[in-house]
PDB file of N, CA and C in Angstrom:
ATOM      1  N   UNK A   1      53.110 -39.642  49.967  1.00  0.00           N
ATOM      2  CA  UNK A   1      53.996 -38.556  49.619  1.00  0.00           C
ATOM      3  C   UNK A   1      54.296 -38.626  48.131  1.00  0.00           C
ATOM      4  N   UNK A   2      54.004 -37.586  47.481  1.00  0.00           N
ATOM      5  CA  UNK A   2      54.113 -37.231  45.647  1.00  0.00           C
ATOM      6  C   UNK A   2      55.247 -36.147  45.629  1.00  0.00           C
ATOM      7  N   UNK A   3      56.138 -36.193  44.746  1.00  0.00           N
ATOM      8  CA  UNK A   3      56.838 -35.250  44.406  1.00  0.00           C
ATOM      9  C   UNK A   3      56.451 -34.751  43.128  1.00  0.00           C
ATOM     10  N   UNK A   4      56.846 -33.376  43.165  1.00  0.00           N
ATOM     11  CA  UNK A   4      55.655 -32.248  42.368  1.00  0.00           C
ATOM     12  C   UNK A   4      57.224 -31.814  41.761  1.00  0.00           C
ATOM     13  N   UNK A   5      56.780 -31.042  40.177  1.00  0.00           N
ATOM     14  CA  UNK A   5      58.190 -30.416  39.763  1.00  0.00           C
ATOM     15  C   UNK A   5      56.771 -28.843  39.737  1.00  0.00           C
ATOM     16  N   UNK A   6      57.836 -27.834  40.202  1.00  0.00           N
ATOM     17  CA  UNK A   6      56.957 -26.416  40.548  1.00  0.00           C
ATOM     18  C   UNK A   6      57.281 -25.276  39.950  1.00  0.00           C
ATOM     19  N   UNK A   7      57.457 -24.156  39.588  1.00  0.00           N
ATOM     20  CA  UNK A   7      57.761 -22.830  39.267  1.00  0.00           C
ATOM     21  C   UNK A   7      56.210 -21.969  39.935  1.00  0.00           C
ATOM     22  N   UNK A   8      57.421 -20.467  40.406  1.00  0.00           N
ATOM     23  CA  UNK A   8      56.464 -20.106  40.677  1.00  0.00           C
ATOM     24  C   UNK A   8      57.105 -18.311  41.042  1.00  0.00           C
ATOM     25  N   UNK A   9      56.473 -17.113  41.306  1.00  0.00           N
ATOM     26  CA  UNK A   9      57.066 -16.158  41.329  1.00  0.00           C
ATOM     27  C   UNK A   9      56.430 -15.713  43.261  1.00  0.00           C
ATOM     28  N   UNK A  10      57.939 -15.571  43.702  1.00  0.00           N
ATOM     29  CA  UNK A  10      57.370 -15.699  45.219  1.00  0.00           C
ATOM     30  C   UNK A  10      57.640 -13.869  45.674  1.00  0.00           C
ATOM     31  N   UNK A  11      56.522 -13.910  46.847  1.00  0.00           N
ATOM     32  CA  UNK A  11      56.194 -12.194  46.904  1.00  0.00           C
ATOM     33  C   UNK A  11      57.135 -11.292  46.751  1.00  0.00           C
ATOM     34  N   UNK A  12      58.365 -11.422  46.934  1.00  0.00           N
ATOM     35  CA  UNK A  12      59.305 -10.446  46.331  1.00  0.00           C
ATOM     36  C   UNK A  12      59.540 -10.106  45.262  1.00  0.00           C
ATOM     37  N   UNK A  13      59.075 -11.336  44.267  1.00  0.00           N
ATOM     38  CA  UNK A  13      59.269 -11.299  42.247  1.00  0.00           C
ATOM     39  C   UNK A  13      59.977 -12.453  42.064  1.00  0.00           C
ATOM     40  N   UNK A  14      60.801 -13.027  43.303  1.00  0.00           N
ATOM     41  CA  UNK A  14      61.989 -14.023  43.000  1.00  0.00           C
ATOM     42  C   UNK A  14      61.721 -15.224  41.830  1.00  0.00           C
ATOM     43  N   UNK A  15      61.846 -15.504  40.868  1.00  0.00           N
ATOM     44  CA  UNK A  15      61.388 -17.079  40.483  1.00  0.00           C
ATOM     45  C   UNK A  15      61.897 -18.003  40.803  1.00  0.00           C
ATOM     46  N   UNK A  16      61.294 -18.843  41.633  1.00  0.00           N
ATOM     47  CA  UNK A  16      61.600 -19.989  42.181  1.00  0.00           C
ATOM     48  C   UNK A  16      60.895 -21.092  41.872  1.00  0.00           C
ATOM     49  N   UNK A  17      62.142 -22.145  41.105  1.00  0.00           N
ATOM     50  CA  UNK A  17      61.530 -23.553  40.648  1.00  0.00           C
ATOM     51  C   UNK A  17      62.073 -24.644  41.591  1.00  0.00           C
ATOM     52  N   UNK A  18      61.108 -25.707  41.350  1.00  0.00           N
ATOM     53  CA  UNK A  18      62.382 -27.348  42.161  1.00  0.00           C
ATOM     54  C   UNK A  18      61.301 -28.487  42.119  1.00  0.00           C
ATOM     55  N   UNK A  19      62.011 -29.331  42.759  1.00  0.00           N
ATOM     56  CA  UNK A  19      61.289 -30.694  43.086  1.00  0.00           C
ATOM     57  C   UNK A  19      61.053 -30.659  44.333  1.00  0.00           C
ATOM     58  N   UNK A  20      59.581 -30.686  45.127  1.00  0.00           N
ATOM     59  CA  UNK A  20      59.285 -30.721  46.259  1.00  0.00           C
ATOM     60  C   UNK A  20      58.413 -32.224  46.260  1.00  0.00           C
ATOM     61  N   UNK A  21      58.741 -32.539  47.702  1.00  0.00           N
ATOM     62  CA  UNK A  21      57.713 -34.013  48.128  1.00  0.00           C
ATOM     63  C   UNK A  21      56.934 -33.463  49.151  1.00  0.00           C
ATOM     64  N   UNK A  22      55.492 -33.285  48.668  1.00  0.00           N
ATOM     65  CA  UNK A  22      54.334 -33.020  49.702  1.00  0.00           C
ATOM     66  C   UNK A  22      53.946 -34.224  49.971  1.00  0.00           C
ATOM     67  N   UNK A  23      52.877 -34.001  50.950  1.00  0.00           N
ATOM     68  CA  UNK A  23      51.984 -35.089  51.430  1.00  0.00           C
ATOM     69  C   UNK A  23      50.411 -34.914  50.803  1.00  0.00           C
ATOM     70  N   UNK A  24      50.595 -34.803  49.374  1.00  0.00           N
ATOM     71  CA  UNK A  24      49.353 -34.336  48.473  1.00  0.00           C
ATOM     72  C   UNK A  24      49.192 -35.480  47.519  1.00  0.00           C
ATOM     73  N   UNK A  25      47.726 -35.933  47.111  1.00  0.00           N
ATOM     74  CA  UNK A  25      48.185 -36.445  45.483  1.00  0.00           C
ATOM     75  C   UNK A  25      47.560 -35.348  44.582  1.00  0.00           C
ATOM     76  N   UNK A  26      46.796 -34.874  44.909  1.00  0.00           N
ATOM     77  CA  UNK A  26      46.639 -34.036  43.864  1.00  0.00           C
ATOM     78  C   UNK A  26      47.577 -32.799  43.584  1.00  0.00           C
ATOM     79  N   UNK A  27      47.470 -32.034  42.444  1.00  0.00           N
ATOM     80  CA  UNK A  27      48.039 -30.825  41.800  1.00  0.00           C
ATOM     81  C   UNK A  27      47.427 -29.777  42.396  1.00  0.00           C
ATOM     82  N   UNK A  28      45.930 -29.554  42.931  1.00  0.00           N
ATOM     83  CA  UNK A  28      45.687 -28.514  43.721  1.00  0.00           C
ATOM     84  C   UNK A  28      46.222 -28.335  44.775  1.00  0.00           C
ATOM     85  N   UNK A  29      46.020 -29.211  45.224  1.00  0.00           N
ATOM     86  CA  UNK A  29      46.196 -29.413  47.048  1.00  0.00           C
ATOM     87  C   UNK A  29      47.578 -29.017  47.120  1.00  0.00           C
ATOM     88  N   UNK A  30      48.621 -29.067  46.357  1.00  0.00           N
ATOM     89  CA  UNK A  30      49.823 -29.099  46.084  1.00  0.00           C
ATOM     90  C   UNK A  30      50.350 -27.341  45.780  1.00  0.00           C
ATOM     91  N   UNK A  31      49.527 -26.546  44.933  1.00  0.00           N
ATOM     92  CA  UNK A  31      49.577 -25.259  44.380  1.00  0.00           C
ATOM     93  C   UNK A  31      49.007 -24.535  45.527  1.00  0.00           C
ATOM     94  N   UNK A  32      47.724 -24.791  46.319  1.00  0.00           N
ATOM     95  CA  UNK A  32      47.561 -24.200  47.358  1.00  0.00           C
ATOM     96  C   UNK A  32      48.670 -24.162  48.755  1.00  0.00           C
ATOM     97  N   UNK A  33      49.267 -25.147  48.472  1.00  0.00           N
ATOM     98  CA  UNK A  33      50.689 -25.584  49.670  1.00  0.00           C
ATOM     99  C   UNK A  33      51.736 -24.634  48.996  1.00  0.00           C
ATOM    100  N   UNK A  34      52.014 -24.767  47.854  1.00  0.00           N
ATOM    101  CA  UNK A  34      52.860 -23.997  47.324  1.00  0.00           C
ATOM    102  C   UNK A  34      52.534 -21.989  47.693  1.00  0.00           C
ATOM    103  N   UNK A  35      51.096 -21.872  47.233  1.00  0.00           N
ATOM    104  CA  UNK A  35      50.832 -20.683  47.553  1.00  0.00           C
ATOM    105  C   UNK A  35      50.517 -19.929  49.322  1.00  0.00           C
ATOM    106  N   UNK A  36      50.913 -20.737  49.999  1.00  0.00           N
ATOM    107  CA  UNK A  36      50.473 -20.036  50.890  1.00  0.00           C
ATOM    108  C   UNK A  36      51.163 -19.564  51.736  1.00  0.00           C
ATOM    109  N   UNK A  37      52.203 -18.421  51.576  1.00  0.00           N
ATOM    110  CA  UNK A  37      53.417 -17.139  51.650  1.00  0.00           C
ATOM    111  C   UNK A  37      52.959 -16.832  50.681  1.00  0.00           C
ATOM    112  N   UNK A  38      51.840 -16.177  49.578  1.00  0.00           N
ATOM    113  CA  UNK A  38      52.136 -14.913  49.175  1.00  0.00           C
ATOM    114  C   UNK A  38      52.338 -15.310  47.840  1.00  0.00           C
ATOM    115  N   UNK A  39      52.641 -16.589  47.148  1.00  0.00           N
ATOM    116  CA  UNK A  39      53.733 -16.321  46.064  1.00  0.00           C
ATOM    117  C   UNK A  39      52.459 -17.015  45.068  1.00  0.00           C
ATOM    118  N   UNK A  40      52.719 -17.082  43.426  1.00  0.00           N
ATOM    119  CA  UNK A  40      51.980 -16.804  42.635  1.00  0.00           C
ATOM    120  C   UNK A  40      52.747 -18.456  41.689  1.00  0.00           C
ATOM    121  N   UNK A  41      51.634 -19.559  41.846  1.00  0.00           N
ATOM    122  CA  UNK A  41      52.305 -20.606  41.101  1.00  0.00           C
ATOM    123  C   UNK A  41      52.326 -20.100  39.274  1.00  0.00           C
ATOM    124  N   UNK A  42      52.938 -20.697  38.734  1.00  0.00           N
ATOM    125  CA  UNK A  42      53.402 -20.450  37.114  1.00  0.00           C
ATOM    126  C   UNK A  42      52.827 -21.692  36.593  1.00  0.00           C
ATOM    127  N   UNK A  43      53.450 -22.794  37.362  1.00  0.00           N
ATOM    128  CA  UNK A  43      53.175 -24.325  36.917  1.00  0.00           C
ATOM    129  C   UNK A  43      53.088 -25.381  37.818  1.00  0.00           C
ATOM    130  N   UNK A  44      52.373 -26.236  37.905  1.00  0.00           N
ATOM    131  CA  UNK A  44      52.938 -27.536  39.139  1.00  0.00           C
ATOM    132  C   UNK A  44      52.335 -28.456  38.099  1.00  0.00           C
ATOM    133  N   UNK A  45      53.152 -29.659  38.363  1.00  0.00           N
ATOM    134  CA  UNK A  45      52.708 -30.803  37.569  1.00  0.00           C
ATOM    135  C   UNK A  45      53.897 -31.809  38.464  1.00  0.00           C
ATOM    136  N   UNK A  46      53.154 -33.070  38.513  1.00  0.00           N
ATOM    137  CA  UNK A  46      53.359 -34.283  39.130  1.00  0.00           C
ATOM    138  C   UNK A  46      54.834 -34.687  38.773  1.00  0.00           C
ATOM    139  N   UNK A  47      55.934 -34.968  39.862  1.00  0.00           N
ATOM    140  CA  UNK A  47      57.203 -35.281  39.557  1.00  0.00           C
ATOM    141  C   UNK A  47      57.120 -36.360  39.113  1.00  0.00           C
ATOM    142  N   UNK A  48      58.829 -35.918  38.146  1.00  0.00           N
ATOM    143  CA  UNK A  48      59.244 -36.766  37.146  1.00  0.00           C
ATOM    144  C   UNK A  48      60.017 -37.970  38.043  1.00  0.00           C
ATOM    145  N   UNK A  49      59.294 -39.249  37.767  1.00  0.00           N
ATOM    146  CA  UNK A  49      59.535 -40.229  38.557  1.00  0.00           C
ATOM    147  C   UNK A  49      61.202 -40.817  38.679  1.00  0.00           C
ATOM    148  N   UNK A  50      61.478 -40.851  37.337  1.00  0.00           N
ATOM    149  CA  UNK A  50      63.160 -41.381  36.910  1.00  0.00           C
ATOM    150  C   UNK A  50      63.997 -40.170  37.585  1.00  0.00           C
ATOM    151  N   UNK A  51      63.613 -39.021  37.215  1.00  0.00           N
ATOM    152  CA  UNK A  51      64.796 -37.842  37.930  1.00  0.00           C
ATOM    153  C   UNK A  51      64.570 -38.218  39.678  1.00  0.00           C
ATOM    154  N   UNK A  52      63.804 -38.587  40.194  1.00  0.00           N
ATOM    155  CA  UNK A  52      63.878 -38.837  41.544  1.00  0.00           C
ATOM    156  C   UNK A  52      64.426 -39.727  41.971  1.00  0.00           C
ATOM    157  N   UNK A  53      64.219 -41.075  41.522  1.00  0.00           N
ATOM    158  CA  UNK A  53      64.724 -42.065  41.678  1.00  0.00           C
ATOM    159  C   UNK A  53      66.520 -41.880  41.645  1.00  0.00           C
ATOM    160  N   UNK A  54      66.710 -40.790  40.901  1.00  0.00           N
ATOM    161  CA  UNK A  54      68.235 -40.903  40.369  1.00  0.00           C
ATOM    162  C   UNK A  54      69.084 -40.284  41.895  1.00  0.00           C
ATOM    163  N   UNK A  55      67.996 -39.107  42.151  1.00  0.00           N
ATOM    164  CA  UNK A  55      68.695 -38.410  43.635  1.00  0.00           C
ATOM    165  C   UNK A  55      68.902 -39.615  44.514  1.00  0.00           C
ATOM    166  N   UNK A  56      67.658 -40.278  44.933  1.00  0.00           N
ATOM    167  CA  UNK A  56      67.607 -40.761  46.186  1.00  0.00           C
ATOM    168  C   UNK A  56      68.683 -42.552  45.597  1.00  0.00           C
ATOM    169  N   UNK A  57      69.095 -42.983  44.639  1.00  0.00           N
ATOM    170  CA  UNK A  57      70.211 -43.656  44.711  1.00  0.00           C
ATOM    171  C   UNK A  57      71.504 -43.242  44.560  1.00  0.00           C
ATOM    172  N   UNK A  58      71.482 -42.150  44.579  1.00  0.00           N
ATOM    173  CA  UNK A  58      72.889 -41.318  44.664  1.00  0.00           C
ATOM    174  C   UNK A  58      73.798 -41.200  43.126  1.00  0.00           C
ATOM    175  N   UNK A  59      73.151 -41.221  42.417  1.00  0.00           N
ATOM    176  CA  UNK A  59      73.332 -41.258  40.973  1.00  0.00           C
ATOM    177  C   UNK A  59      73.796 -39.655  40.614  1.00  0.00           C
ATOM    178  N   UNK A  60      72.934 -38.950  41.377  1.00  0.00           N
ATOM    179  CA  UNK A  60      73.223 -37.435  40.924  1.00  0.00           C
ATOM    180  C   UNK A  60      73.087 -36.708  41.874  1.00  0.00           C
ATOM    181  N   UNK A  61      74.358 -36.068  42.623  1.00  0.00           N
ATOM    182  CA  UNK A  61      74.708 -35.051  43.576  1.00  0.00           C
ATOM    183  C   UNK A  61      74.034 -33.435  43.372  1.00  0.00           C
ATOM    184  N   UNK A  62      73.402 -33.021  44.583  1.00  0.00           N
ATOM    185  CA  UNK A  62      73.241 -31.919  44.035  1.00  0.00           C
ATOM    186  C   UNK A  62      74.220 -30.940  44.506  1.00  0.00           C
ATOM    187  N   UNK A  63      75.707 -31.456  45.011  1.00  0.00           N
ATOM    188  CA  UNK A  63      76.687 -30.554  45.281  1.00  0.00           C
ATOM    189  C   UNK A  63      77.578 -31.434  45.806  1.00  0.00           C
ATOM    190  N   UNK A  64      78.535 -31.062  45.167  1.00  0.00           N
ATOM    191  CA  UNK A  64      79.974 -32.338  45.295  1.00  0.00           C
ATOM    192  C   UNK A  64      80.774 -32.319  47.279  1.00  0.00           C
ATOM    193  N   UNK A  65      81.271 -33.036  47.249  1.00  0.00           N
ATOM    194  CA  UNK A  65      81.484 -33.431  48.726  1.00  0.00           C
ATOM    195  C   UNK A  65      82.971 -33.350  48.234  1.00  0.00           C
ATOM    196  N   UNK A  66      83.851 -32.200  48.378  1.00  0.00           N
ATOM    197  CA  UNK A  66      85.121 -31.860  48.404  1.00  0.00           C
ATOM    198  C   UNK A  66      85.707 -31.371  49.850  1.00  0.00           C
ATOM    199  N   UNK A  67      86.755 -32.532  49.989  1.00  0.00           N
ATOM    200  CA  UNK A  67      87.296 -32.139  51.500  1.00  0.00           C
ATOM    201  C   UNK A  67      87.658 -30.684  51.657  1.00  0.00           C
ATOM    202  N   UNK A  68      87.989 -29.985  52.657  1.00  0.00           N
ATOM    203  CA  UNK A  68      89.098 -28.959  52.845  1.00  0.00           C
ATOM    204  C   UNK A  68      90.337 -28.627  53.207  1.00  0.00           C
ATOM    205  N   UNK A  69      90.590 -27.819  52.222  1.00  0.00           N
ATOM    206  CA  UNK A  69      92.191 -27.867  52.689  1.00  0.00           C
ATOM    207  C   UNK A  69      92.976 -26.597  53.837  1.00  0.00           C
ATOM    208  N   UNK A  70      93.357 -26.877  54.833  1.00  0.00           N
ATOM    209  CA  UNK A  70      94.441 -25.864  55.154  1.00  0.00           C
ATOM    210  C   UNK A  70      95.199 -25.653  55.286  1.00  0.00           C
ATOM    211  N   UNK A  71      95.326 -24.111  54.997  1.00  0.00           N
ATOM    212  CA  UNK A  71      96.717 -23.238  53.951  1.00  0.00           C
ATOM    213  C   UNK A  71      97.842 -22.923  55.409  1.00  0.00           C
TER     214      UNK A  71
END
């Protein structure tokens, strides 16, 4: 499993970028996974190893964990 950093314009026009983990090593195999709904890759290139590492030790949230309150 490789994590890929991606952009890409998906069949509606939307641009949609991120960090995905396929089960690819290559960059094709990866753009064809990416393309297949329709959508039109921009870029794929092999994830950035340190930004991953940072998610999966909990270094960097991708959305804060705030209790709730009721009023």
């Amino acid at each position: 499993m490789n994590y890929f950093r991606y952009k890409l314009i998906s069949p509606t026009g939307e641009l949609l970028s991120g960090i995905v983990k396929l089960p690819y090593k290559d960059v094709m195999s990866a753009i064809s996974h990416l393309e297949r709904d329709g959508g039109i890759t921009i870029y794929v290139k092999n994830g950035p190893g340190s930004l991953v590492s940072l998610f999966h030790s909990g270094c960097v949230k991708s959305s804060p964990d705030l209790p709730r309150q009721k009023y």
